[in-house]
PDB file of N, CA and C in Angstrom:
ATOM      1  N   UNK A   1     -19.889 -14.397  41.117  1.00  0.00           N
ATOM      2  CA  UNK A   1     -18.847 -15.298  40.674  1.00  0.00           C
ATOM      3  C   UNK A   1     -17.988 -14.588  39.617  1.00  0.00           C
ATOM      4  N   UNK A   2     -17.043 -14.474  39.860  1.00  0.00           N
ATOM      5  CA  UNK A   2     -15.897 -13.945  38.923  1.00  0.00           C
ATOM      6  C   UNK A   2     -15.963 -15.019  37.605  1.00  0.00           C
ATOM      7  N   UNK A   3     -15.592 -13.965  36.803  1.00  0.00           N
ATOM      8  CA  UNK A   3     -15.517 -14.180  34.618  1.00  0.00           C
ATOM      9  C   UNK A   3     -14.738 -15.752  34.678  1.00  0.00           C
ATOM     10  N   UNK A   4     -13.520 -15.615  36.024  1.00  0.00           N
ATOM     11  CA  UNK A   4     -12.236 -16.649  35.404  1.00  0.00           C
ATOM     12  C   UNK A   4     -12.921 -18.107  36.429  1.00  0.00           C
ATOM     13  N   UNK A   5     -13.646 -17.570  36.943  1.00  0.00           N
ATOM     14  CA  UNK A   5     -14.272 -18.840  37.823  1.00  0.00           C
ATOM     15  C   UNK A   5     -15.510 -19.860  36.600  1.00  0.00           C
ATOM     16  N   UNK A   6     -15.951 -18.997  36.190  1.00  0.00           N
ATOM     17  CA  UNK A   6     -17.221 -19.170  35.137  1.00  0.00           C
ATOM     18  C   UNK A   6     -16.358 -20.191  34.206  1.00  0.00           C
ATOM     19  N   UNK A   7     -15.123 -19.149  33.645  1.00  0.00           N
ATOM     20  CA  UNK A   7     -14.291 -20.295  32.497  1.00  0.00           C
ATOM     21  C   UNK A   7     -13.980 -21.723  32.984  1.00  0.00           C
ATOM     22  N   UNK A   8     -13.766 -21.806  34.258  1.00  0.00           N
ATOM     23  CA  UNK A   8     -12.815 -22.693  34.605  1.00  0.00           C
ATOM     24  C   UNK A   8     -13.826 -23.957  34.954  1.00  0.00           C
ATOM     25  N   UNK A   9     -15.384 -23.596  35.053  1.00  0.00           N
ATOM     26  CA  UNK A   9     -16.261 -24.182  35.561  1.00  0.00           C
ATOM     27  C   UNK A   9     -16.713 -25.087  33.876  1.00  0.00           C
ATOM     28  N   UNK A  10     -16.695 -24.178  32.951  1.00  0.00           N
ATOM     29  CA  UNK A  10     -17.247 -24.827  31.777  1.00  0.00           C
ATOM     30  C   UNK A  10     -16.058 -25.768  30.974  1.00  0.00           C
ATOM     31  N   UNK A  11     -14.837 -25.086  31.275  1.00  0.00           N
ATOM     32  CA  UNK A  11     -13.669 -26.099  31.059  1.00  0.00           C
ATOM     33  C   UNK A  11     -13.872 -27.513  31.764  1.00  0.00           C
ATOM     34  N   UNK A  12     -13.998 -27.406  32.527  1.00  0.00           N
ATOM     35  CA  UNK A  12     -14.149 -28.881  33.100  1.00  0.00           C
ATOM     36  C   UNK A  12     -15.290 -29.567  32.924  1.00  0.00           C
ATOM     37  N   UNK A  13     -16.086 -29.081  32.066  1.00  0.00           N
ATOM     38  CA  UNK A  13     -17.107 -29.550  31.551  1.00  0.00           C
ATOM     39  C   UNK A  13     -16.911 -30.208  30.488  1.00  0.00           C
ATOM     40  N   UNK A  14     -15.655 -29.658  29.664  1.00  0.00           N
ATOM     41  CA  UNK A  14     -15.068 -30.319  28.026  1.00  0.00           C
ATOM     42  C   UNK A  14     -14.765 -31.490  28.211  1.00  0.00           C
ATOM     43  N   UNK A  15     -14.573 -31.978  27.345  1.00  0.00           N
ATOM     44  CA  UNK A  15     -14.369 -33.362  27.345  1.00  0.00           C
ATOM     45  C   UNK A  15     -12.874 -33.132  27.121  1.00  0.00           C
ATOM     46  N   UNK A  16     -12.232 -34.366  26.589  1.00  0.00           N
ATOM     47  CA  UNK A  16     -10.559 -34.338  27.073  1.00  0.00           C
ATOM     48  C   UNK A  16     -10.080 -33.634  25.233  1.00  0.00           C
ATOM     49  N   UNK A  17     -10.855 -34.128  24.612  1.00  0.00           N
ATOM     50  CA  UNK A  17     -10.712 -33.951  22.748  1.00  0.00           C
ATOM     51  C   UNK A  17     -11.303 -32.694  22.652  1.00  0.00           C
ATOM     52  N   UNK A  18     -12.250 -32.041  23.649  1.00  0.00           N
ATOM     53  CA  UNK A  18     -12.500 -30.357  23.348  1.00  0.00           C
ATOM     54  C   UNK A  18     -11.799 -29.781  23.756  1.00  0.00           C
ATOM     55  N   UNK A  19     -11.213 -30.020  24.863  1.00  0.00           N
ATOM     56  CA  UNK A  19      -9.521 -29.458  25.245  1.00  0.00           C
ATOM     57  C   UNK A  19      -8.891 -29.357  24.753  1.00  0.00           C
ATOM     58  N   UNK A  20      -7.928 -30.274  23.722  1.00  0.00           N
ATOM     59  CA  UNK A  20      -7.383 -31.019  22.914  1.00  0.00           C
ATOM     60  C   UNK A  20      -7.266 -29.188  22.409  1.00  0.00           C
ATOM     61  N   UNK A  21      -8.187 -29.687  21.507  1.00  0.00           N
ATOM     62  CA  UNK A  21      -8.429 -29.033  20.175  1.00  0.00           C
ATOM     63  C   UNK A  21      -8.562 -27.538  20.620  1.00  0.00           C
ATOM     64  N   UNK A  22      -8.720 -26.995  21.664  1.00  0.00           N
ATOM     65  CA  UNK A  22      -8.816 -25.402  22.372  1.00  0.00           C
ATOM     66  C   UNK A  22      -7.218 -24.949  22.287  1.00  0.00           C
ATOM     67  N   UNK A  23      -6.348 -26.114  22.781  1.00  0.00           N
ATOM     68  CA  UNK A  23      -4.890 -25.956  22.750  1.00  0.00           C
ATOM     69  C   UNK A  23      -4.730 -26.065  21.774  1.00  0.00           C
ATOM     70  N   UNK A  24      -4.773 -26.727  20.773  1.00  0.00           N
ATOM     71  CA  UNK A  24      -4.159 -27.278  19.672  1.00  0.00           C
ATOM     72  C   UNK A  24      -4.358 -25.496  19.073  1.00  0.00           C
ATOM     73  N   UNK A  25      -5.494 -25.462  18.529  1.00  0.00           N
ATOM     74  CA  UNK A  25      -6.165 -23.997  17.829  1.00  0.00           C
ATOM     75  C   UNK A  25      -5.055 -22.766  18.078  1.00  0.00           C
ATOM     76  N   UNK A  26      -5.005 -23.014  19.969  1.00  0.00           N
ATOM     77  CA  UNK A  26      -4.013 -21.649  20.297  1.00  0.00           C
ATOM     78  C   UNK A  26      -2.495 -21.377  19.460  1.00  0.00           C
ATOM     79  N   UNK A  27      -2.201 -22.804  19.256  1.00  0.00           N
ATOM     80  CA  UNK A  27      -0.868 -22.873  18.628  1.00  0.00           C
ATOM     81  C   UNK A  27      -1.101 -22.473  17.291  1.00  0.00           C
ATOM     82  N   UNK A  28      -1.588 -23.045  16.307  1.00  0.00           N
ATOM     83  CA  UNK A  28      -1.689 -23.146  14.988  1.00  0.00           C
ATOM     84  C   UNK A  28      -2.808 -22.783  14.519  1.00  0.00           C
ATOM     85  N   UNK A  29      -3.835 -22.303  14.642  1.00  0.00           N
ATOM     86  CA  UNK A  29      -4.985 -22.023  13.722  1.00  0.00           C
ATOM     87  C   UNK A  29      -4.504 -20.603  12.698  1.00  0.00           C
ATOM     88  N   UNK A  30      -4.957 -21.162  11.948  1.00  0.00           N
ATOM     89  CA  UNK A  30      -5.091 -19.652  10.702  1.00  0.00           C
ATOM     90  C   UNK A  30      -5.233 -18.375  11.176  1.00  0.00           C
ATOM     91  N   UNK A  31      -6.418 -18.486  11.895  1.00  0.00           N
ATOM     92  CA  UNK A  31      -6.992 -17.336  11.972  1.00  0.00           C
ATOM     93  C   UNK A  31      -6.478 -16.768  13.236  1.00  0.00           C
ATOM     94  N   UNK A  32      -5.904 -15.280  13.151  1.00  0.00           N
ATOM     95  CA  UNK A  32      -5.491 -14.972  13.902  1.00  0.00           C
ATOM     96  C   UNK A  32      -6.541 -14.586  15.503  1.00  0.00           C
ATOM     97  N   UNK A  33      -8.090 -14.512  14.992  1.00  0.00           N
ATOM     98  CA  UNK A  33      -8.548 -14.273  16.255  1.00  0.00           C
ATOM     99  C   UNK A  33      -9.145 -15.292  17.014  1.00  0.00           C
ATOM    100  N   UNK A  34      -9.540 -16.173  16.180  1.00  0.00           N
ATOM    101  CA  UNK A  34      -9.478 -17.429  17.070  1.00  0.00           C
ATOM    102  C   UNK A  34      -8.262 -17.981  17.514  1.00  0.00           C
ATOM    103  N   UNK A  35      -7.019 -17.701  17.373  1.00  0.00           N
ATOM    104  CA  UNK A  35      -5.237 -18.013  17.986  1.00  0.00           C
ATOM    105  C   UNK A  35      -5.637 -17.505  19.380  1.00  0.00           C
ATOM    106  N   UNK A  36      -5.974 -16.365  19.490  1.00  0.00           N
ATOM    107  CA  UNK A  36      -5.738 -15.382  20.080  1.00  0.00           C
ATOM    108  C   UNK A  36      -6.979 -15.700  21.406  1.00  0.00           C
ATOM    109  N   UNK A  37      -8.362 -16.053  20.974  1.00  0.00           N
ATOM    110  CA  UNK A  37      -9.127 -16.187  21.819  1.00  0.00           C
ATOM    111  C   UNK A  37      -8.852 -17.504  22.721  1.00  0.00           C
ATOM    112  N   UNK A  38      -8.406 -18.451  21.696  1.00  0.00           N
ATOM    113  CA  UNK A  38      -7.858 -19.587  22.488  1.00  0.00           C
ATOM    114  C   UNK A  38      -6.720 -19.259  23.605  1.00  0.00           C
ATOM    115  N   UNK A  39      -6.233 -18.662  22.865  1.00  0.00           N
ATOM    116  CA  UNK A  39      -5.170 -18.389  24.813  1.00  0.00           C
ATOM    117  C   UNK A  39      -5.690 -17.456  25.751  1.00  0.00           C
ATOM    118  N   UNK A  40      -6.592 -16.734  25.539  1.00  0.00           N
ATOM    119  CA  UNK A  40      -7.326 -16.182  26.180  1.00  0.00           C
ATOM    120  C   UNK A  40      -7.935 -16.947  27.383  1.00  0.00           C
ATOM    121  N   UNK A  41      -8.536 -17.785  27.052  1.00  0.00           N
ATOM    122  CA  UNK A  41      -9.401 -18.780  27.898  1.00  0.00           C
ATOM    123  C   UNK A  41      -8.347 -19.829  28.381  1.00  0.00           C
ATOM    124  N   UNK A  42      -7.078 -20.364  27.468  1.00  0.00           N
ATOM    125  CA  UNK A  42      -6.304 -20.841  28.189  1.00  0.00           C
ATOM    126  C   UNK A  42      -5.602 -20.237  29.392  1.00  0.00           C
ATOM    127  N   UNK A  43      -5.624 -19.164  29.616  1.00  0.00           N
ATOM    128  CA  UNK A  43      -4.428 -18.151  30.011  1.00  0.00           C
ATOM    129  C   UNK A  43      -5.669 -17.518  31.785  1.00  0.00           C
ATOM    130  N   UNK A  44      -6.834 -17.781  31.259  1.00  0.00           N
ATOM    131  CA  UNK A  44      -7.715 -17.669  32.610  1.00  0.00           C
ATOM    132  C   UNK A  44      -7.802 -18.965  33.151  1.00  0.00           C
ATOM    133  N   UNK A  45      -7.861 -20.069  32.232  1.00  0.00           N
ATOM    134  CA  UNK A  45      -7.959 -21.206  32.858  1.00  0.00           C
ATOM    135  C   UNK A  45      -6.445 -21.648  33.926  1.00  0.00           C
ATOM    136  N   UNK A  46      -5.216 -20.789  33.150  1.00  0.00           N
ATOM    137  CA  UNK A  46      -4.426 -21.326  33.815  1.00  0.00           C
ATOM    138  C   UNK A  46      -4.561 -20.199  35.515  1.00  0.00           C
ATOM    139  N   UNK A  47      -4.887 -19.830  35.607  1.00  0.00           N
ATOM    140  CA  UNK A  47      -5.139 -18.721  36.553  1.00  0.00           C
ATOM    141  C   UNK A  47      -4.641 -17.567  36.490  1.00  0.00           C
ATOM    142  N   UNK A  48      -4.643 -16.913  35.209  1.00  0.00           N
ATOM    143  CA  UNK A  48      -4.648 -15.548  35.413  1.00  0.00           C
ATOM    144  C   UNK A  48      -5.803 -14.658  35.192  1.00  0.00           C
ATOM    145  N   UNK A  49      -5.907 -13.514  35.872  1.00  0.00           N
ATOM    146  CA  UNK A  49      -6.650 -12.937  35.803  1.00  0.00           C
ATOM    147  C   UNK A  49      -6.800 -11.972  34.620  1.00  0.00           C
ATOM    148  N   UNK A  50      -7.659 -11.154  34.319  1.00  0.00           N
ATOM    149  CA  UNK A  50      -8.169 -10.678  32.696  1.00  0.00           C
ATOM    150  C   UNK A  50      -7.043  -9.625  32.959  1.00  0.00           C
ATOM    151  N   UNK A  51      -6.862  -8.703  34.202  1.00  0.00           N
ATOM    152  CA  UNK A  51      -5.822  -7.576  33.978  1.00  0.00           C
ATOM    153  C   UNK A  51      -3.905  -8.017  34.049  1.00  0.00           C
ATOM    154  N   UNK A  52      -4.149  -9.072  34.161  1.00  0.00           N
ATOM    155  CA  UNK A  52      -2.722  -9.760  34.176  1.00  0.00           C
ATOM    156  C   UNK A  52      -2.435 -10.152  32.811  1.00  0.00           C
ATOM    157  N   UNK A  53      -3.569 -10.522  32.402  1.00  0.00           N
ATOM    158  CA  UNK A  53      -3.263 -11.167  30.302  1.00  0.00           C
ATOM    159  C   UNK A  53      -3.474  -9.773  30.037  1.00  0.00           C
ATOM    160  N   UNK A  54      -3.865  -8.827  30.040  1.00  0.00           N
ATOM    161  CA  UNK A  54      -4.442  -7.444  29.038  1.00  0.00           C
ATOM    162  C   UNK A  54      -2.811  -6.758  29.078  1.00  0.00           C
ATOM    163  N   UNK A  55      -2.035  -6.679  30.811  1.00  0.00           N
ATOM    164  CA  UNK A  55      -0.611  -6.466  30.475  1.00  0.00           C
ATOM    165  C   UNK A  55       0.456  -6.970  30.352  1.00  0.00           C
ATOM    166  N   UNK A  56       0.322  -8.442  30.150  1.00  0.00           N
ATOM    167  CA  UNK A  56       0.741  -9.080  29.108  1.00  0.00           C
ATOM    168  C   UNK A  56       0.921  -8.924  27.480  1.00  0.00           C
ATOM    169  N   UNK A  57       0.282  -7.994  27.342  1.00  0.00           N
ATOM    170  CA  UNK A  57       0.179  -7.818  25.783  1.00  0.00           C
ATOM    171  C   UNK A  57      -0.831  -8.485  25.086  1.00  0.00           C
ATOM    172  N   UNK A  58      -1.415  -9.355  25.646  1.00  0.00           N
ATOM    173  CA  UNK A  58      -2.348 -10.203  24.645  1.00  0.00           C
ATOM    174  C   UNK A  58      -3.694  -9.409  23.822  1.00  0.00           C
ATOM    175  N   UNK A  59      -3.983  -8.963  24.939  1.00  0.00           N
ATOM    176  CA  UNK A  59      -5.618  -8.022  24.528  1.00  0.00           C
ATOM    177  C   UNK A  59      -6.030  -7.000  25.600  1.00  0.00           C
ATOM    178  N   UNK A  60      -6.520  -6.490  25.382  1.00  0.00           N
ATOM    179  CA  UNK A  60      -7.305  -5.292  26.174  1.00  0.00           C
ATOM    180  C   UNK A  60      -8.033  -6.398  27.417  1.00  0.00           C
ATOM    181  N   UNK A  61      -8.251  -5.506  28.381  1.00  0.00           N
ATOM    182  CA  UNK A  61      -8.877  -6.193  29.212  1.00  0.00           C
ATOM    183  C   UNK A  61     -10.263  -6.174  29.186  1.00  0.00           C
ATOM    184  N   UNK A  62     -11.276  -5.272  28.277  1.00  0.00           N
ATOM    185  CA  UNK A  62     -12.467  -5.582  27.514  1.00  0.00           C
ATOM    186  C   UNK A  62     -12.882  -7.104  26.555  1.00  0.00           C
ATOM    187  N   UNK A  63     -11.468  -7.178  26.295  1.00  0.00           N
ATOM    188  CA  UNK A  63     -11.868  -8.306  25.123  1.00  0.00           C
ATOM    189  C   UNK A  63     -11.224  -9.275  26.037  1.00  0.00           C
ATOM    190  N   UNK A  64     -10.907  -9.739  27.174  1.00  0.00           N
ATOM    191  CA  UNK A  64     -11.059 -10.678  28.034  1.00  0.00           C
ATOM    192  C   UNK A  64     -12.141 -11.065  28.569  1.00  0.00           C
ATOM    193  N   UNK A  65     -12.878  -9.899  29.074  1.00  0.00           N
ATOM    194  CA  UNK A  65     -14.360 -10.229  29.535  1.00  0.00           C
ATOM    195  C   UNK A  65     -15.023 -10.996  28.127  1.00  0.00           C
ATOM    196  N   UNK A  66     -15.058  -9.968  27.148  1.00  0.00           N
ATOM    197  CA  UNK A  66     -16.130 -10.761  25.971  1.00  0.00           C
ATOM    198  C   UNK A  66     -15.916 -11.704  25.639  1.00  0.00           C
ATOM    199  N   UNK A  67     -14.352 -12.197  25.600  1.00  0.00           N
ATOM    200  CA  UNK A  67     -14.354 -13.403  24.851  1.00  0.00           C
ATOM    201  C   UNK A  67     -14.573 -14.271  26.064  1.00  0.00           C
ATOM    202  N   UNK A  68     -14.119 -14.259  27.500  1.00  0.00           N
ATOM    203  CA  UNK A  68     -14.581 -15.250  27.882  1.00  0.00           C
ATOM    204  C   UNK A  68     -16.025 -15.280  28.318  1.00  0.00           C
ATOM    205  N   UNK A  69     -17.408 -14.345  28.224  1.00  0.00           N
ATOM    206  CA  UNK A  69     -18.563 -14.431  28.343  1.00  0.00           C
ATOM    207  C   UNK A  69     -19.154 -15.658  26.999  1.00  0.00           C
ATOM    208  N   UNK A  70     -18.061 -15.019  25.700  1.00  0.00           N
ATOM    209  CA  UNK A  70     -18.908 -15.856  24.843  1.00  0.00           C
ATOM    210  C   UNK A  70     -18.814 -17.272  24.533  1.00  0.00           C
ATOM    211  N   UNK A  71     -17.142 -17.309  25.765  1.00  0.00           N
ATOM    212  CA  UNK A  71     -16.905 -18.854  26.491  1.00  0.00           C
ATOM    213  C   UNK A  71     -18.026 -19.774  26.787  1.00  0.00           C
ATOM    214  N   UNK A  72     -18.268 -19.305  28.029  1.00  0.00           N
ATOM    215  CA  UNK A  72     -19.119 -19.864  28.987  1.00  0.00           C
ATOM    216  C   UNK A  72     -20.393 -19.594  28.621  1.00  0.00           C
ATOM    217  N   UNK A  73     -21.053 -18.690  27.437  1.00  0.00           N
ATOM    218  CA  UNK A  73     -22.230 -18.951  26.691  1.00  0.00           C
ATOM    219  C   UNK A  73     -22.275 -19.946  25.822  1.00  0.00           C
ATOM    220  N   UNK A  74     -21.417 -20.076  24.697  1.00  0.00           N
ATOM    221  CA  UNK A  74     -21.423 -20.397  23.420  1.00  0.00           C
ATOM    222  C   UNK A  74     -20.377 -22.301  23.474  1.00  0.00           C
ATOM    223  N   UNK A  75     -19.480 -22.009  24.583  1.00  0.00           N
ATOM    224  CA  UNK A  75     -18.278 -23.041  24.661  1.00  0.00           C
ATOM    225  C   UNK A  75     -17.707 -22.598  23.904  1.00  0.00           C
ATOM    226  N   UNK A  76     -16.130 -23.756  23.351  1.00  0.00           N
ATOM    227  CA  UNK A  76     -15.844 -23.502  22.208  1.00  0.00           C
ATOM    228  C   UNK A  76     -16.121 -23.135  20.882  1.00  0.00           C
ATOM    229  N   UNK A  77     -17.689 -23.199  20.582  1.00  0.00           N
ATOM    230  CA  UNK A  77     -17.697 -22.693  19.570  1.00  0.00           C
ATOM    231  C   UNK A  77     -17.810 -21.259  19.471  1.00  0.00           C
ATOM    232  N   UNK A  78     -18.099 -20.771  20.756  1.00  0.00           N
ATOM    233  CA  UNK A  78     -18.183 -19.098  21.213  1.00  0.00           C
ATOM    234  C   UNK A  78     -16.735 -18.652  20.701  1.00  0.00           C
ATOM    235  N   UNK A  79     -15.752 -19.315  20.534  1.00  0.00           N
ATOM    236  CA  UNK A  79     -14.448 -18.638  20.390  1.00  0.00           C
ATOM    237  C   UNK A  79     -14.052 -18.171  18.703  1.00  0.00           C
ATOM    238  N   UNK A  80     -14.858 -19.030  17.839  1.00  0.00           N
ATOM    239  CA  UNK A  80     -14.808 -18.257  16.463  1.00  0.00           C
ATOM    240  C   UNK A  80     -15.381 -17.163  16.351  1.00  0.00           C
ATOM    241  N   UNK A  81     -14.072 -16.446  15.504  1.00  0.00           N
ATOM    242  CA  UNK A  81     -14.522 -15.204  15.584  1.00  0.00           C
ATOM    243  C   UNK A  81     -16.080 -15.087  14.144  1.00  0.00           C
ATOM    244  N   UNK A  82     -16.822 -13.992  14.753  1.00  0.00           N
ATOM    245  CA  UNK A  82     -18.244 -13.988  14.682  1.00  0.00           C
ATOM    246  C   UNK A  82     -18.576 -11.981  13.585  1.00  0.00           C
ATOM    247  N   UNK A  83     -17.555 -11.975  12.821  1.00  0.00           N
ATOM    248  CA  UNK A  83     -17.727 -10.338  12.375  1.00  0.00           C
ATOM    249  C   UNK A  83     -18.334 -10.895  11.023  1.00  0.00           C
ATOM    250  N   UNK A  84     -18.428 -11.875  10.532  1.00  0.00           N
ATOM    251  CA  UNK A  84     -18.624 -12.394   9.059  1.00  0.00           C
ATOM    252  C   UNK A  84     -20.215 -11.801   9.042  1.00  0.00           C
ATOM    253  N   UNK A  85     -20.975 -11.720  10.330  1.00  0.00           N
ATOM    254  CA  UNK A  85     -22.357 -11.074  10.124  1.00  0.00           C
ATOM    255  C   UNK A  85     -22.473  -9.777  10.380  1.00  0.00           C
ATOM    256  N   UNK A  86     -21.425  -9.156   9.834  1.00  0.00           N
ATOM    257  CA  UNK A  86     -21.946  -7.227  10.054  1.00  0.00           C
ATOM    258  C   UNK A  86     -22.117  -7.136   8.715  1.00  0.00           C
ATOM    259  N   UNK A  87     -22.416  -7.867   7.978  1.00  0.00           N
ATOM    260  CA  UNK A  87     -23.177  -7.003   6.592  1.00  0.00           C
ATOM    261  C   UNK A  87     -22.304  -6.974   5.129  1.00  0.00           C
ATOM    262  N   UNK A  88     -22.634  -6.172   4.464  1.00  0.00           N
ATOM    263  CA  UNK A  88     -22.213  -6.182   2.872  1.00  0.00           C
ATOM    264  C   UNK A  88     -20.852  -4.863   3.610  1.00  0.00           C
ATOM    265  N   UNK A  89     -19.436  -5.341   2.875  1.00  0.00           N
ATOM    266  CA  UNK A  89     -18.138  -4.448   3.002  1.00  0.00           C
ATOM    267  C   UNK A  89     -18.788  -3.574   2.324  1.00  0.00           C
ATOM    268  N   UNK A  90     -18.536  -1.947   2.578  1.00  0.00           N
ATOM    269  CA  UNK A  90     -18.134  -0.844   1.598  1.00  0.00           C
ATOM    270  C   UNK A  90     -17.459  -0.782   0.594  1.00  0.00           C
ATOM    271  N   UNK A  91     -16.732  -2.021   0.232  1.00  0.00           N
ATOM    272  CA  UNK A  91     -15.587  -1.825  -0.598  1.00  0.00           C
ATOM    273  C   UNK A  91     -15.683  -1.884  -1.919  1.00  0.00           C
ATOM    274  N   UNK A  92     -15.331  -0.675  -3.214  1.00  0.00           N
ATOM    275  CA  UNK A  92     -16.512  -0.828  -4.059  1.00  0.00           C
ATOM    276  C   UNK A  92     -14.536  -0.740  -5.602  1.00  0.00           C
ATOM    277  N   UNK A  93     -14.970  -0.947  -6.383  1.00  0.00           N
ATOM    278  CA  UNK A  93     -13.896  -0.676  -7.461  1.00  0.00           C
ATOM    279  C   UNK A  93     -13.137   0.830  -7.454  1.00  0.00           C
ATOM    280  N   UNK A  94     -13.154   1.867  -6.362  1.00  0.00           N
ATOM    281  CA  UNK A  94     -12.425   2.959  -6.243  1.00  0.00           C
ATOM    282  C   UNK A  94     -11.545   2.112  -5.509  1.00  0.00           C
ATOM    283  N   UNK A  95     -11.747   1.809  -4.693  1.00  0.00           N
ATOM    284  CA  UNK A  95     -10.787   0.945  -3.446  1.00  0.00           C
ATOM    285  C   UNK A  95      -9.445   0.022  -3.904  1.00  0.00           C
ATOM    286  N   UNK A  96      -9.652  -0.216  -5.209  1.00  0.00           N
ATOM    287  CA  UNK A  96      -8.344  -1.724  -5.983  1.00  0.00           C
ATOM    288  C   UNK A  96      -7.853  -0.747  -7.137  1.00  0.00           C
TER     289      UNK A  96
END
């Protein structure tokens, strides 16, 4: 089963207010990588395929697969971005 079949299967699983809020996010959220993952999954849901959004400009066609694996693992909450657990920054008082 193809990545965009998987999305489209757990989308219709959302309710109408987890939808809602998947669109809503794409438009306006802060954060630029959850903006970004949200149209991701919108953009397969609408039927395109991962190498059609990657030359589009949106993202690599790597980070189509991942983000929509961590779709259809995680749901929407798979789409926040998840780097806050790699650890203590390097960044020490030479750096400012």
């Amino acid at each position: 089963m193809k990545v965009q079949e998987k999305v489209l299967e757990v989308w219709k699983l959302l309710s109408s207010r987890e939808r809602r809020i998947v669109r809503n996010r794409a438009k306006v959220a802060t954060d630029a990588a959850l903006r970004n993952h949200c149209k991701i999954v919108l953009s397969l849901v609408a039927d395109n395929g991962a190498r059609a959004i990657a030359k589009s400009g949106l993202c690599s066609t790597s980070q189509v697969y991942r983000v929509a694996q961590r779709f259809v693992d995680e749901g929407p909450a798979g789409l926040v971005d998840q780097r806050e657990g790699n650890g203590e920054t390097k960044d020490d008082e030479l750096y400012h």
